[in-house]
N, C-alpha and C. Protein backbone atom coordinates (compact mmCIF):
# COMPACT_ATOMS: atom_id res chain seq x y z
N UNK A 1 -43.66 72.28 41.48
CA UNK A 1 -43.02 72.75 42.68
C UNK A 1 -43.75 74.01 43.13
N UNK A 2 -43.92 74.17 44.45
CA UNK A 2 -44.76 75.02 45.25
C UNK A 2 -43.38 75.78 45.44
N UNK A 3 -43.31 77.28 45.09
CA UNK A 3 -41.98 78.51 45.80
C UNK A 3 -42.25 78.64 46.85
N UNK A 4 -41.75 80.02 47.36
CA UNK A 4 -42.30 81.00 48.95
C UNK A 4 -43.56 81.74 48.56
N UNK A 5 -43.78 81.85 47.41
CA UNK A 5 -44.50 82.82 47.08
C UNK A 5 -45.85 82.11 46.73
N UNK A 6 -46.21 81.24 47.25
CA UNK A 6 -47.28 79.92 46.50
C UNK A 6 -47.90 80.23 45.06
N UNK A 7 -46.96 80.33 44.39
CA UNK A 7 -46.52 80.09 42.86
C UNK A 7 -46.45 78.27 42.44
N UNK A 8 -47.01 77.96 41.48
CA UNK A 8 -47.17 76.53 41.37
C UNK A 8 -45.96 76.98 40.15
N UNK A 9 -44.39 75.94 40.26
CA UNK A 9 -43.93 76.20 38.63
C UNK A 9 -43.93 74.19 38.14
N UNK A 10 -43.48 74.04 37.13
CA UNK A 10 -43.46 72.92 36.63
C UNK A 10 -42.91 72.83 34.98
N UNK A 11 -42.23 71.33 34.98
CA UNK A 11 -41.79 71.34 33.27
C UNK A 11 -42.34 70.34 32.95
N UNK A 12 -42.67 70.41 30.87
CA UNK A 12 -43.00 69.30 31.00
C UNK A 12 -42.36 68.70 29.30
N UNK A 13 -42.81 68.15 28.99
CA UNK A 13 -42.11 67.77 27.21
C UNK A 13 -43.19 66.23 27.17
N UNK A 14 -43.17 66.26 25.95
CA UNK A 14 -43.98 65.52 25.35
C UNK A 14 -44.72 65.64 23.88
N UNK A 15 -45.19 64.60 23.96
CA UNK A 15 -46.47 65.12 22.38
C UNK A 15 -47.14 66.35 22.53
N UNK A 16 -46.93 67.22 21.31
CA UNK A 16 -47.93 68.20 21.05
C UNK A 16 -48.97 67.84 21.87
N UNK A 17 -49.74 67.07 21.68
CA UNK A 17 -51.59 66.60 21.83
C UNK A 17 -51.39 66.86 23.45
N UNK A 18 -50.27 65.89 23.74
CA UNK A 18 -50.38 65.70 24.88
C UNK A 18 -50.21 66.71 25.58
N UNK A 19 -49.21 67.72 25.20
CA UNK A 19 -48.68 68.71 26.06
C UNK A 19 -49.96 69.80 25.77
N UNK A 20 -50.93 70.22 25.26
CA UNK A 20 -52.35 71.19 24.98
C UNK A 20 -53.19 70.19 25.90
N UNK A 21 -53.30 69.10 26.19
CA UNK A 21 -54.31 68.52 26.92
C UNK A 21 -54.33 69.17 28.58
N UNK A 22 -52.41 68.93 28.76
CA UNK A 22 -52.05 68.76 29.89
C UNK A 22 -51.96 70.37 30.21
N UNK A 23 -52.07 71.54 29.41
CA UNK A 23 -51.98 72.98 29.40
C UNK A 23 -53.62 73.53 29.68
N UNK A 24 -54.48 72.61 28.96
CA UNK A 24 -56.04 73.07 29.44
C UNK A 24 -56.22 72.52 30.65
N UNK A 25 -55.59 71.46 31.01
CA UNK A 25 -56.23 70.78 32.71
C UNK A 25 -55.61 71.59 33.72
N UNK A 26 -54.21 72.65 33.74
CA UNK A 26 -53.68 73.12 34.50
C UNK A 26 -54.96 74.78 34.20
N UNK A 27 -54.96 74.97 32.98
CA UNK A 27 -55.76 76.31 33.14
C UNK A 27 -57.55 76.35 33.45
N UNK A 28 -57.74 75.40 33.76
CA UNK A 28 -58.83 74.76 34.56
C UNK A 28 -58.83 74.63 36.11
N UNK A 29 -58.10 73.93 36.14
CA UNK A 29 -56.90 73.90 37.74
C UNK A 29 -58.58 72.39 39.12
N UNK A 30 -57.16 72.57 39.58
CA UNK A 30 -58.15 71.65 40.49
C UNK A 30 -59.51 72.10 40.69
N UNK A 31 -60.42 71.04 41.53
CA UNK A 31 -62.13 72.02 41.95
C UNK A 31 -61.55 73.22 43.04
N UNK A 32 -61.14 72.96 43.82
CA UNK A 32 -61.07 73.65 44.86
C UNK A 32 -59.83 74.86 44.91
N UNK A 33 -58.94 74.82 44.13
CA UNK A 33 -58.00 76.28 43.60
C UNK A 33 -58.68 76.85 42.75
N UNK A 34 -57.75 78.36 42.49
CA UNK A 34 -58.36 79.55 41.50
C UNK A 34 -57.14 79.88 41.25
N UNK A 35 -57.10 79.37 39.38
CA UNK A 35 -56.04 79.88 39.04
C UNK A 35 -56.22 80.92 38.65
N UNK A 36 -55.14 81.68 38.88
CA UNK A 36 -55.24 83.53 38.49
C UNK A 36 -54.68 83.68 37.14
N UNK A 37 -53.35 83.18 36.84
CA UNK A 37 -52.54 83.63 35.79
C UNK A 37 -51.93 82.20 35.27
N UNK A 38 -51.52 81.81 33.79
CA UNK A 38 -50.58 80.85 33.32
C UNK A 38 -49.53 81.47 32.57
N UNK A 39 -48.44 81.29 32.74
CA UNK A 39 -47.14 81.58 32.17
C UNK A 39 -46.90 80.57 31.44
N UNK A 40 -46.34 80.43 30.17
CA UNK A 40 -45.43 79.05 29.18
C UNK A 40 -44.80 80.00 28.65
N UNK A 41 -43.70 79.25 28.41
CA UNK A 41 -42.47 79.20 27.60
C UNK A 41 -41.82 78.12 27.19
N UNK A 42 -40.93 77.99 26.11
CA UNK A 42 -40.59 76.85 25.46
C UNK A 42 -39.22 76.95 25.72
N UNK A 43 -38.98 75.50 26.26
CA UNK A 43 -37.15 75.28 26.75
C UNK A 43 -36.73 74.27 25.86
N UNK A 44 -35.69 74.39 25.99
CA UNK A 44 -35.01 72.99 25.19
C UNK A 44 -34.99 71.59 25.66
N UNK A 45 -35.74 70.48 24.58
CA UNK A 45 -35.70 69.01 25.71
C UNK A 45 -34.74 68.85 26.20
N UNK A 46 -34.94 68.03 27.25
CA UNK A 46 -33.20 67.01 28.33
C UNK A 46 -33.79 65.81 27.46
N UNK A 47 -32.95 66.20 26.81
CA UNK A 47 -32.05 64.29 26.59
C UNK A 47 -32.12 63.29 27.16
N UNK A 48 -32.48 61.92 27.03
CA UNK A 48 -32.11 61.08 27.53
C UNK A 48 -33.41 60.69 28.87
N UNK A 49 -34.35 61.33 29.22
CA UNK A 49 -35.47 61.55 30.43
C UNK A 49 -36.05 60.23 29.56
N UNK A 50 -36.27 59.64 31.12
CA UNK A 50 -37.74 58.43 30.26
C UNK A 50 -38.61 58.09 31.29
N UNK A 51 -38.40 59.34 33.14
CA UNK A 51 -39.23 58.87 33.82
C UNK A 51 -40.04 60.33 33.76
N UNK A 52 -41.65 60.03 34.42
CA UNK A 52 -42.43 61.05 34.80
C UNK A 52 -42.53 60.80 35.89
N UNK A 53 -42.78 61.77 37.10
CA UNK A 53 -42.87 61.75 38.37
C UNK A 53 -44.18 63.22 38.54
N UNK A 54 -44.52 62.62 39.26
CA UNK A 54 -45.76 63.99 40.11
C UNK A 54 -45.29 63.71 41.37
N UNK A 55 -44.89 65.10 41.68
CA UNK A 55 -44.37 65.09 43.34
C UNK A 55 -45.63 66.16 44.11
N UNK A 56 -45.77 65.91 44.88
CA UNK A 56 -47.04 66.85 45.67
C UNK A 56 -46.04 67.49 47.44
């Protein structure tokens, strides 16, 4: 999700592997952005989730 502040935030859960894969491709960032800063923190899973969605 894009804020007011064009702040990119997002959640995610998954495999270890998966979730460090998906943490180097964001701190890489598209060709054409410049990421400045990455924030993580660890939340508690939701229960019961079995879809993934990418919304743009």
């Amino acid at each position: 999700m894009v804020t007011s502040d064009s702040q990119v935030e997002g959640e995610a859960q998954g495999e270890e592997v998966s979730l460090q894969k998906l943490l180097k491709d964001i701190e890489r960032g598209p060709r054409l952005a410049h990421v400045v800063k990455l924030e993580k923190s660890e939340i508690d899973p939701k229960e019961g989730e079995s879809l993934f969605l990418v919304t743009r």
